[in-house]
Protein backbone atom coordinates (compact mmCIF):
# COMPACT_ATOMS: atom_id res chain seq x y z
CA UNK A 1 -13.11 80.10 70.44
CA UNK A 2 -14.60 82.81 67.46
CA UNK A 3 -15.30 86.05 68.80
CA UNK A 4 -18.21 86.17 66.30
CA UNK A 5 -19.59 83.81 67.84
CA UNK A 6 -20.54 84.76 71.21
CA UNK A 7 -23.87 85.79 71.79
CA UNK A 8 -25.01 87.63 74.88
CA UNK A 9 -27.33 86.10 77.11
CA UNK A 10 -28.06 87.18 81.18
CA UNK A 11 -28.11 84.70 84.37
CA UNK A 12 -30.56 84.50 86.90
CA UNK A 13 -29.91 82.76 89.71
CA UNK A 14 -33.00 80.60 91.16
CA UNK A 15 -33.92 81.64 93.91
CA UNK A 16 -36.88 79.49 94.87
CA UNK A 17 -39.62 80.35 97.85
CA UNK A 18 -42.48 79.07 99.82
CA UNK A 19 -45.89 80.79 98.57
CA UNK A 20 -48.60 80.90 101.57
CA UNK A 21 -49.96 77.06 101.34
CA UNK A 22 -46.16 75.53 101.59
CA UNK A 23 -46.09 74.97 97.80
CA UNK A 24 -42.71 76.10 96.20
CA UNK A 25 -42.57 78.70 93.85
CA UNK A 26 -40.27 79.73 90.95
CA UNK A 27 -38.22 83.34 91.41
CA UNK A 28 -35.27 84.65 90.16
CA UNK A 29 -32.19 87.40 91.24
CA UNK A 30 -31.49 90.31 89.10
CA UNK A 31 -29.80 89.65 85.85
CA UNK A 32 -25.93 89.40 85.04
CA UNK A 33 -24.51 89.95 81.84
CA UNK A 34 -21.96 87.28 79.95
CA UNK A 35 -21.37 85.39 76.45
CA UNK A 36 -21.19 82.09 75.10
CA UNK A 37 -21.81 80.53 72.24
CA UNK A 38 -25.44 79.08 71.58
CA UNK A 39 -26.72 76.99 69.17
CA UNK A 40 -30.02 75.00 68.88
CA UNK A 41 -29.53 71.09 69.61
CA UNK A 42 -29.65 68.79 67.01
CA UNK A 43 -27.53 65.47 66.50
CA UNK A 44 -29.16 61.80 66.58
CA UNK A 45 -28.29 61.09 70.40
CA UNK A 46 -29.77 64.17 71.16
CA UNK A 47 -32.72 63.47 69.55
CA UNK A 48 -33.12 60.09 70.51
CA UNK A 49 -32.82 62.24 74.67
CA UNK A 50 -34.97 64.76 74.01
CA UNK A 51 -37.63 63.43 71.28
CA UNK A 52 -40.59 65.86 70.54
CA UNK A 53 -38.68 68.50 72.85
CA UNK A 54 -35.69 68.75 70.89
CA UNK A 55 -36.80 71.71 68.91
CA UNK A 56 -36.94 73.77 72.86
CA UNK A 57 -33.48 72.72 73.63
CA UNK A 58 -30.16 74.98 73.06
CA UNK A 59 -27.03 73.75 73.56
CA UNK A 60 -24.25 76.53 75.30
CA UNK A 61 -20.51 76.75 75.21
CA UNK A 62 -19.75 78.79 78.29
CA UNK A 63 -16.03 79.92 79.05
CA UNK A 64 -16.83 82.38 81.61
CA UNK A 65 -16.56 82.38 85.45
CA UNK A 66 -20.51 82.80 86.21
CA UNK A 67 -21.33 79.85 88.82
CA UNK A 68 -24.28 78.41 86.96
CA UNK A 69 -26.60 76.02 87.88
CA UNK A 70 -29.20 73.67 86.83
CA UNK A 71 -32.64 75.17 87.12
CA UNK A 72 -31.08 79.12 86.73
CA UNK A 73 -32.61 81.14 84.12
CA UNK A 74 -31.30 82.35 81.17
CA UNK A 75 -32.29 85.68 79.47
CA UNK A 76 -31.55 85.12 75.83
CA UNK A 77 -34.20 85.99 73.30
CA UNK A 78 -35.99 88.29 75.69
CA UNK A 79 -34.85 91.64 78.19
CA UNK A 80 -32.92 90.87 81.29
CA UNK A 81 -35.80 92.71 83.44
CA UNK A 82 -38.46 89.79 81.90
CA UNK A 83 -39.04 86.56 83.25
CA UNK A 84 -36.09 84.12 81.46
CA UNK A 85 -37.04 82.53 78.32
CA UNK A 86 -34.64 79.44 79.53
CA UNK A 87 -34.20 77.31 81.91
CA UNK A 88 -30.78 75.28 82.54
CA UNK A 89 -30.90 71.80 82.93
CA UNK A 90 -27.85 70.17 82.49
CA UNK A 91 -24.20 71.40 83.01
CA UNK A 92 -20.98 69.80 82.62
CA UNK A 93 -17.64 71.30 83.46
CA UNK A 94 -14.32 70.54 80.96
CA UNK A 95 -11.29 72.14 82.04
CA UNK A 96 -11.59 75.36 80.00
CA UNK A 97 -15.40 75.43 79.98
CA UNK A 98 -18.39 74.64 80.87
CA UNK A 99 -21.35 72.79 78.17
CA UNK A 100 -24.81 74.00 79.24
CA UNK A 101 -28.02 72.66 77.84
CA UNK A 102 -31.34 74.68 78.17
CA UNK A 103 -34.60 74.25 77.61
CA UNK A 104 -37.56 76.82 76.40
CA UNK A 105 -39.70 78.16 79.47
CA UNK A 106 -43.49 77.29 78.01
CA UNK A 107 -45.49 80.40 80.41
């Protein structure tokens, strides 16, 4: 793992609730701080997954001890106090790490 490549992003947990009318609505805990490295996908099976949506998708090497989830937001082009930019939807856990994909929150 290269130092210079960690970026900095912040978690926030989903936390989802019931609005008024029973329909569930997307919130989010306070941000927490951490690194990984991030890179935009690319790659033929990738792109055969994803199609059209590739271009919203980054893919994350995580080697930290956050407990993250699919559907937690990600805070990584935008402040930790803003709505998340990303949204997590897959993760698989190796031994030393964990490989994240995320894709673009369209608001």
């Amino acid at each position: 793992m290269l130092k210079n490549k960690m970026k900095i992003f912040y978690l926030r947990k989903s936390n989802p609730k019931k609005d008024s009318e029973g329909g569930v609505v997307e919130s989010y805990e306070s941000a927490i701080e951490d690194e990984a490295i991030i890179w935009p996908a690319s790659g033929r099976m990738q792109a055969e997954l994803y199609g059209v949506r590739l271009t919203n998708i980054l893919n994350i090497n995580y080697y930290g001890s956050l407990e993250i989830t699919e559907n937690d937001g990600l805070c990584i082009n935008v402040k930790p106090q803003e709505e998340p930019d990303y949204k997590v939807i897959s993760v698989r856990q190796y031994l030393k790490f964990k490989v994240i994909e995320a894709e673009k929150r369209i608001t």
